[in-house]
N, C-alpha and C. Protein backbone atom coordinates (compact mmCIF):
# COMPACT_ATOMS: atom_id res chain seq x y z
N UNK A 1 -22.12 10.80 1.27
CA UNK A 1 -20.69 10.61 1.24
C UNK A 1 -20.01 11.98 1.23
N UNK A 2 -18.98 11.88 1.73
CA UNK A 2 -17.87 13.26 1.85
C UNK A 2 -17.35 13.92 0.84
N UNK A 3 -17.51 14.57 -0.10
CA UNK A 3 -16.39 15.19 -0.75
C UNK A 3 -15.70 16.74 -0.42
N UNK A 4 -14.89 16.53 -0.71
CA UNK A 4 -13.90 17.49 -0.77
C UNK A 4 -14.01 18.59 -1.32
N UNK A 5 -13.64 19.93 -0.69
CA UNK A 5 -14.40 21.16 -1.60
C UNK A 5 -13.35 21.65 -2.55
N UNK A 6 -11.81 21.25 -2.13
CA UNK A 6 -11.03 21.14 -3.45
C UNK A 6 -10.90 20.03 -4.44
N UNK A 7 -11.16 20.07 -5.05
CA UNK A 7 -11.26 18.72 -5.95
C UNK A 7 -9.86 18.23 -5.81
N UNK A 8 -9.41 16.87 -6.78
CA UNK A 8 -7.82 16.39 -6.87
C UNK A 8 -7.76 16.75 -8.04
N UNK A 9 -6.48 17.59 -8.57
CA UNK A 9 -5.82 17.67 -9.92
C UNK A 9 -5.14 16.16 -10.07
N UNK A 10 -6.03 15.47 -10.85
CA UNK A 10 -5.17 14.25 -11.73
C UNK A 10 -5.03 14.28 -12.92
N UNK A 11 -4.53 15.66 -13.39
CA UNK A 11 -3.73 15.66 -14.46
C UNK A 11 -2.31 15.69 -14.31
N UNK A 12 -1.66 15.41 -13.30
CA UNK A 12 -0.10 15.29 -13.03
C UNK A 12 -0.13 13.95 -12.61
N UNK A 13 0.81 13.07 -13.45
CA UNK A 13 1.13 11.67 -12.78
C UNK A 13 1.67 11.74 -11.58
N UNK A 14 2.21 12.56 -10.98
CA UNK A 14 2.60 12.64 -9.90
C UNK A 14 1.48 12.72 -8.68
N UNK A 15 0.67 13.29 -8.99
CA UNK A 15 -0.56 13.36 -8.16
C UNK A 15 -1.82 11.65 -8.62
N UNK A 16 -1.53 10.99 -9.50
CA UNK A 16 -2.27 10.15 -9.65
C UNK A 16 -1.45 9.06 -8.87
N UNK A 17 0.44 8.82 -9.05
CA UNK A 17 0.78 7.86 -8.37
C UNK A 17 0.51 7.69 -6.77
N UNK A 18 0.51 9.50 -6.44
CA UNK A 18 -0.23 9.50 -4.83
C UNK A 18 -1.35 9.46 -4.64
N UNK A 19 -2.12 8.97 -5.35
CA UNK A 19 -3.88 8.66 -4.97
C UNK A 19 -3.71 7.37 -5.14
N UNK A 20 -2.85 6.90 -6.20
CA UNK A 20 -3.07 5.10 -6.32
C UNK A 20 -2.23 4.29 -5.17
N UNK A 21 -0.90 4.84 -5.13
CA UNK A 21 -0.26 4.02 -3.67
C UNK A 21 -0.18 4.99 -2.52
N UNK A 22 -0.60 6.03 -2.22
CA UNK A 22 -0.38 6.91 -1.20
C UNK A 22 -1.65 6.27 -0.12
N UNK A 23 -1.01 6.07 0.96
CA UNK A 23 -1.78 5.45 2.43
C UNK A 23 -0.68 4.72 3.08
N UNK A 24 -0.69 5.03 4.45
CA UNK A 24 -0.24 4.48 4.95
C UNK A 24 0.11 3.00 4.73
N UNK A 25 -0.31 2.18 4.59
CA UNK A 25 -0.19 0.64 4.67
C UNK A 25 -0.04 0.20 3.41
N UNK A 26 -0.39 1.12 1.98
CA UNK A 26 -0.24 0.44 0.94
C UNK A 26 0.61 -0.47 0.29
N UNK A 27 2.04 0.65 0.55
CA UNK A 27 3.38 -0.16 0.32
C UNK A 27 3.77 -1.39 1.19
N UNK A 28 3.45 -1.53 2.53
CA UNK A 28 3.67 -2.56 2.58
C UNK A 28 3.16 -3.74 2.23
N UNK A 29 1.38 -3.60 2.17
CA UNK A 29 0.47 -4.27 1.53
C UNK A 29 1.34 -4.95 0.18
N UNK A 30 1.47 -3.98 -0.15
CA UNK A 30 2.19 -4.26 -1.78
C UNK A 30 3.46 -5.21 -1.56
N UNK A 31 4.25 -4.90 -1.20
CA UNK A 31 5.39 -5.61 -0.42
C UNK A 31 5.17 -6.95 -0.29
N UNK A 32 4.40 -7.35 1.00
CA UNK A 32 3.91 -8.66 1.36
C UNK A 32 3.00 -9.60 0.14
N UNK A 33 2.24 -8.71 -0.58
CA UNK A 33 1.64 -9.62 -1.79
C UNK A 33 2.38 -10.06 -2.35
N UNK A 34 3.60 -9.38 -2.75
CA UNK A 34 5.02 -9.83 -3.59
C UNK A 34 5.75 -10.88 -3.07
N UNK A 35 5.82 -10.92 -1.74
CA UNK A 35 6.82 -11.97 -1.20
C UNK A 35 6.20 -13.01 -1.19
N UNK A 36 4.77 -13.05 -1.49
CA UNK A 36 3.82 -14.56 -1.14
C UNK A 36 3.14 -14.74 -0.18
N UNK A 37 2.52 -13.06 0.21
CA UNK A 37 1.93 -13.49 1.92
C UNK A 37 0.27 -13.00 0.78
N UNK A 38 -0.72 -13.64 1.00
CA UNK A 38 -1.72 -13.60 -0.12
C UNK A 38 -3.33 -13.45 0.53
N UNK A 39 -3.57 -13.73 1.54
CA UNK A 39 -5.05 -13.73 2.47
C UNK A 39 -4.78 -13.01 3.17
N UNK A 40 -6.12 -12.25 3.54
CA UNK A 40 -6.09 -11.51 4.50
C UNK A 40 -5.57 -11.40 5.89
N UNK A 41 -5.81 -12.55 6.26
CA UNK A 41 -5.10 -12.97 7.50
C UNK A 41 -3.77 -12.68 7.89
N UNK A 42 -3.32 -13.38 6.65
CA UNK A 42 -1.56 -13.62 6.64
C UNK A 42 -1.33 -11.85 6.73
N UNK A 43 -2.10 -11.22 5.59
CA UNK A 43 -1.35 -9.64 5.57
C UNK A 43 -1.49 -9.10 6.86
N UNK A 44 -2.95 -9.09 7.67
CA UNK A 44 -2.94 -8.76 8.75
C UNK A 44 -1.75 -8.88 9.75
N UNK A 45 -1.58 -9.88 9.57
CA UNK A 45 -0.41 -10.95 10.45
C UNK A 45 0.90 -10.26 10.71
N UNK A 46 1.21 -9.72 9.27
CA UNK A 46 2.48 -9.08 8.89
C UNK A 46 2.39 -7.68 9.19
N UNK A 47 1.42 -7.29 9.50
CA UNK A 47 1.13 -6.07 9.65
C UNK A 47 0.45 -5.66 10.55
N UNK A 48 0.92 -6.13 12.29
CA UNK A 48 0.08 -6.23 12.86
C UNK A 48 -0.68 -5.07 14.06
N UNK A 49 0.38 -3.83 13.58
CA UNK A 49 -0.15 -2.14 14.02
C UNK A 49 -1.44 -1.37 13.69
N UNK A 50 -1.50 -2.51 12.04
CA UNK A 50 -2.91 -1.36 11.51
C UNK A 50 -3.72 -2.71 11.43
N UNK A 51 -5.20 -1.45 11.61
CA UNK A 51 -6.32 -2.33 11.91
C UNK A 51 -7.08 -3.02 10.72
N UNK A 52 -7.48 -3.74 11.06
CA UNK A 52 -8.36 -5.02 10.08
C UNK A 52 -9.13 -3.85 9.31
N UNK A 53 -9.40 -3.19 9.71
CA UNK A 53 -10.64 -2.05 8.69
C UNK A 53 -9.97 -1.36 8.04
N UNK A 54 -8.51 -0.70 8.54
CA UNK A 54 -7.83 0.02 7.37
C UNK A 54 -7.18 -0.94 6.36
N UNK A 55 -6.53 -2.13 6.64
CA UNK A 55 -6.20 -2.91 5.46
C UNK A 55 -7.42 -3.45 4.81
N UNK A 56 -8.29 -3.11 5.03
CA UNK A 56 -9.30 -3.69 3.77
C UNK A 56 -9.37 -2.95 2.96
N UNK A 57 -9.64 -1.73 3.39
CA UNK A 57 -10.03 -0.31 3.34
C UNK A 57 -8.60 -0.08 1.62
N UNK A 58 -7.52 -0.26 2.48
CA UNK A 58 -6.70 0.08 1.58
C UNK A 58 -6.24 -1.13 0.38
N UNK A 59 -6.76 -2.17 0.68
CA UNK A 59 -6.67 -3.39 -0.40
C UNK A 59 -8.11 -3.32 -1.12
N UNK A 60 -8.95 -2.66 -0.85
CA UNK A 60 -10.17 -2.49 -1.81
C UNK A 60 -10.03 -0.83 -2.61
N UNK A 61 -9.49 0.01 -2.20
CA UNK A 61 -8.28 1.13 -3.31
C UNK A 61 -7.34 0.42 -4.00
N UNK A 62 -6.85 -0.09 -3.43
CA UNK A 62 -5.60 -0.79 -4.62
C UNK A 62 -6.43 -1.84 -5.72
N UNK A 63 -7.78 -2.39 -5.33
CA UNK A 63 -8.28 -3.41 -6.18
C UNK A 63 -9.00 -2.60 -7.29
N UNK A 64 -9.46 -1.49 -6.54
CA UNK A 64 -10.23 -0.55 -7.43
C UNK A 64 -9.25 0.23 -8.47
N UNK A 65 -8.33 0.13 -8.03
CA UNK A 65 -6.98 1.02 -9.42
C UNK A 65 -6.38 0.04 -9.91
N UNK A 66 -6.23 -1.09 -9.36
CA UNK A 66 -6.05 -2.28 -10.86
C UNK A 66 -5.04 -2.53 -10.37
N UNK A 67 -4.45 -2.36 -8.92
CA UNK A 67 -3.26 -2.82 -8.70
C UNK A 67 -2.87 -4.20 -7.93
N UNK A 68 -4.25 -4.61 -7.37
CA UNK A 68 -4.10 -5.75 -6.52
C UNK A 68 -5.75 -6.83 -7.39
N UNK A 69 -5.43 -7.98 -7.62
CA UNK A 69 -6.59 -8.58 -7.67
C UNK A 69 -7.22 -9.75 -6.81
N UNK A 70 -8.70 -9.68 -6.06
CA UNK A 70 -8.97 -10.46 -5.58
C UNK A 70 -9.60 -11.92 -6.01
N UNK A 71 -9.13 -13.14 -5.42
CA UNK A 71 -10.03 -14.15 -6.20
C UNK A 71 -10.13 -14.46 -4.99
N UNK A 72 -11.45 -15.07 -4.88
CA UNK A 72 -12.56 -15.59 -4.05
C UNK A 72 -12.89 -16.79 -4.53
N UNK A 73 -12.17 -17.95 -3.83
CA UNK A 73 -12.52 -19.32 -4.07
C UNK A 73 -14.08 -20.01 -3.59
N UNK A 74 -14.26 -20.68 -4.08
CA UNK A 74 -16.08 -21.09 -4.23
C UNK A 74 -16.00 -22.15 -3.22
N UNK A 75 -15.62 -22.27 -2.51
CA UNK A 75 -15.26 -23.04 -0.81
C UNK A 75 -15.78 -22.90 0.67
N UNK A 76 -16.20 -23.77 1.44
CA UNK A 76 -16.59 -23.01 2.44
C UNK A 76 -15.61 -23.32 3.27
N UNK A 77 -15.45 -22.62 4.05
CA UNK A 77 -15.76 -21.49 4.09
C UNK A 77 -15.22 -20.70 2.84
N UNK A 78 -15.44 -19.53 2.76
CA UNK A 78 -15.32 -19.02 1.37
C UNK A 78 -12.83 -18.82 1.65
N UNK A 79 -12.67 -18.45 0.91
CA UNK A 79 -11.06 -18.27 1.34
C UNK A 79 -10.80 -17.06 -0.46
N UNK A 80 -10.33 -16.61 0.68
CA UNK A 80 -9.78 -14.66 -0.30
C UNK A 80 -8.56 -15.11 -0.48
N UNK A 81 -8.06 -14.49 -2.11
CA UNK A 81 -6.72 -14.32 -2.06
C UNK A 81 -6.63 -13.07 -2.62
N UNK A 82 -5.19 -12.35 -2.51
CA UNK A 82 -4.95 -11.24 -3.05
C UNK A 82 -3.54 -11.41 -4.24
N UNK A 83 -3.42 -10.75 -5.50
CA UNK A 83 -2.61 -10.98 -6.11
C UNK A 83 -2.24 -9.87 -7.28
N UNK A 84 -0.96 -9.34 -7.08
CA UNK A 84 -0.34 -8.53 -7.79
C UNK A 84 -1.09 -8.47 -9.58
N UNK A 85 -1.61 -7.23 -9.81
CA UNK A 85 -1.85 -7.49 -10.99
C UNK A 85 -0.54 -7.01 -12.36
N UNK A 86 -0.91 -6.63 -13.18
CA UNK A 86 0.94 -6.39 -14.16
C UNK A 86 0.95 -4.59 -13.47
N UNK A 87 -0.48 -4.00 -13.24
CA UNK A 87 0.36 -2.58 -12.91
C UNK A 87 0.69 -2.90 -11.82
N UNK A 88 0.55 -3.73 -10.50
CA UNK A 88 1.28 -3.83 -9.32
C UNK A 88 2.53 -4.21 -9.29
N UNK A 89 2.66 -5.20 -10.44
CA UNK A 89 4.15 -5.36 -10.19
C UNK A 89 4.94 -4.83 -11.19
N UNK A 90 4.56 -3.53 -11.58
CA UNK A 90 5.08 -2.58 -12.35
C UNK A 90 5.75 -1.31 -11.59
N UNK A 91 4.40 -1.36 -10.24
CA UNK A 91 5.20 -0.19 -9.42
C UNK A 91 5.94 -0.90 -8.05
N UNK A 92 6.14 -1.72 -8.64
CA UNK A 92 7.27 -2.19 -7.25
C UNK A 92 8.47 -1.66 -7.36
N UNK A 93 8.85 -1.80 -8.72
CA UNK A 93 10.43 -0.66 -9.06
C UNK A 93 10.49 0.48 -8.32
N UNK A 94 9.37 1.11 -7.85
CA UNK A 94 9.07 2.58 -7.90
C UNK A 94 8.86 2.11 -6.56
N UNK A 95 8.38 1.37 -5.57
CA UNK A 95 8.26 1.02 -3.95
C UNK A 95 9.88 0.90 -3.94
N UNK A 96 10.43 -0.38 -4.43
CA UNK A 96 11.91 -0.60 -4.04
C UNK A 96 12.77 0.46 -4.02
N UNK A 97 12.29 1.85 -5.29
CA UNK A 97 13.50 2.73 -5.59
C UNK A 97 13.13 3.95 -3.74
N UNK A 98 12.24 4.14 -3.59
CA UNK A 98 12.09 4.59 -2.33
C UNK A 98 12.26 4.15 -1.20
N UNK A 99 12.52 2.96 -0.96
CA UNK A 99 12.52 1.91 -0.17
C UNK A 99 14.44 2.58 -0.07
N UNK A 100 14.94 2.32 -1.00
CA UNK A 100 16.25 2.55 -1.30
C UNK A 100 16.79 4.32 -1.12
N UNK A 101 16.27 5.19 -1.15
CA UNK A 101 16.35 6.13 -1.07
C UNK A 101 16.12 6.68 0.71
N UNK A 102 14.84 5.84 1.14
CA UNK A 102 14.75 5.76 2.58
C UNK A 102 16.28 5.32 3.55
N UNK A 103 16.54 4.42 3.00
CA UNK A 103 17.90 3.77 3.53
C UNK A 103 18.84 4.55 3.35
N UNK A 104 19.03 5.72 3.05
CA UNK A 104 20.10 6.05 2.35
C UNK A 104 19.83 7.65 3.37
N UNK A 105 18.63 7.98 3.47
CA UNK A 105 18.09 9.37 4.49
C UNK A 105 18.32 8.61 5.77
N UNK A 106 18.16 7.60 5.86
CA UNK A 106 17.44 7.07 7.71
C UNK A 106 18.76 7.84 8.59
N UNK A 107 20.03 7.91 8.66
CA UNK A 107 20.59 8.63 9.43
C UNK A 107 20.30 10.22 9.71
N UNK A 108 20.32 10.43 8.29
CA UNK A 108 19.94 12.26 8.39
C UNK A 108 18.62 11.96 9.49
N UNK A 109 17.77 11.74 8.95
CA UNK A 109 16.16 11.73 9.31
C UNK A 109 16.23 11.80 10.85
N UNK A 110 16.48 10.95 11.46
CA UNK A 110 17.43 10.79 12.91
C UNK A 110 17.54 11.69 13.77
N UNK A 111 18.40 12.23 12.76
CA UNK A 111 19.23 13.55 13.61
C UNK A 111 18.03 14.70 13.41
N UNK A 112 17.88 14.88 12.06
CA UNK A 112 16.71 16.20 12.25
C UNK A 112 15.31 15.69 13.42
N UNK A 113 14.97 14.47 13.02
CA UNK A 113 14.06 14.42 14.51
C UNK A 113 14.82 14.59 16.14
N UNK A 114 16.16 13.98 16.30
CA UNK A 114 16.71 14.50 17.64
C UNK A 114 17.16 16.27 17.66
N UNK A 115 17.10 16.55 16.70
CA UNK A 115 17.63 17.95 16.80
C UNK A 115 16.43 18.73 16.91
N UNK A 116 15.09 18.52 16.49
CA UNK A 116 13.64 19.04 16.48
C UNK A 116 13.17 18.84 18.08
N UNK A 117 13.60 17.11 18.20
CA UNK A 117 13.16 17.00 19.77
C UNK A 117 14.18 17.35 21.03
N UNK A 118 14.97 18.67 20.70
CA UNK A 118 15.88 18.54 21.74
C UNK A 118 15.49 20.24 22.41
């Protein structure tokens, strides 16, 4: 396996909240578990730019930091669900407050990319 020849400083919460939700797809991952979209499928569904291997990829990090939990019904075929655990829906405040802050840049943002691409 790969490691890194700088290690991660996770002694700054700031650097631990970006190892636990930092990835591309997390937040929305997170997002859609909240609204009630719960199997893999469905998230796929909602998310249908990134690939089946990175949303696993990134829903088995979030399961591993305690933020998403999987139950696996005893059914055949077998059927996955995914579900907010209390720290997931602890940092949704903290998705929504950026979420909100995004909305509030998206014009600037705009312009510095047309002014970069001109």
């Amino acid at each position: 396996m790969y490691e890194k020849k700088i290690p991660k400083d996770l002694t700054c919460g700031l650097n631990i909240a970006i190892e636990v939700i930092g990835g591309k797809w997390k937040a929305n991952l997170l997002a859609n578990i909240n609204k009630g979209i719960k199997r893999p499928s469905e998230l796929h569904k909602s998310i249908p730019q990134a690939s089946v291997r990175v949303l696993n990829q990134q829903l088995s990090e979030l399961e591993f930091h305690g933020i998403v939990e999987k139950k696996i019904h005893n059914i055949l075929p077998p059927k996955v669900e995914y579900s907010l655990t209390k720290g997931g829906e602890s940092i949704l405040e903290v998705l929504y407050a950026m979420k909100g802050w995004g909305e509030s840049y998206k014009k600037t943002f705009h312009q510095l990319i047309k002014q970069k691409e001109a």
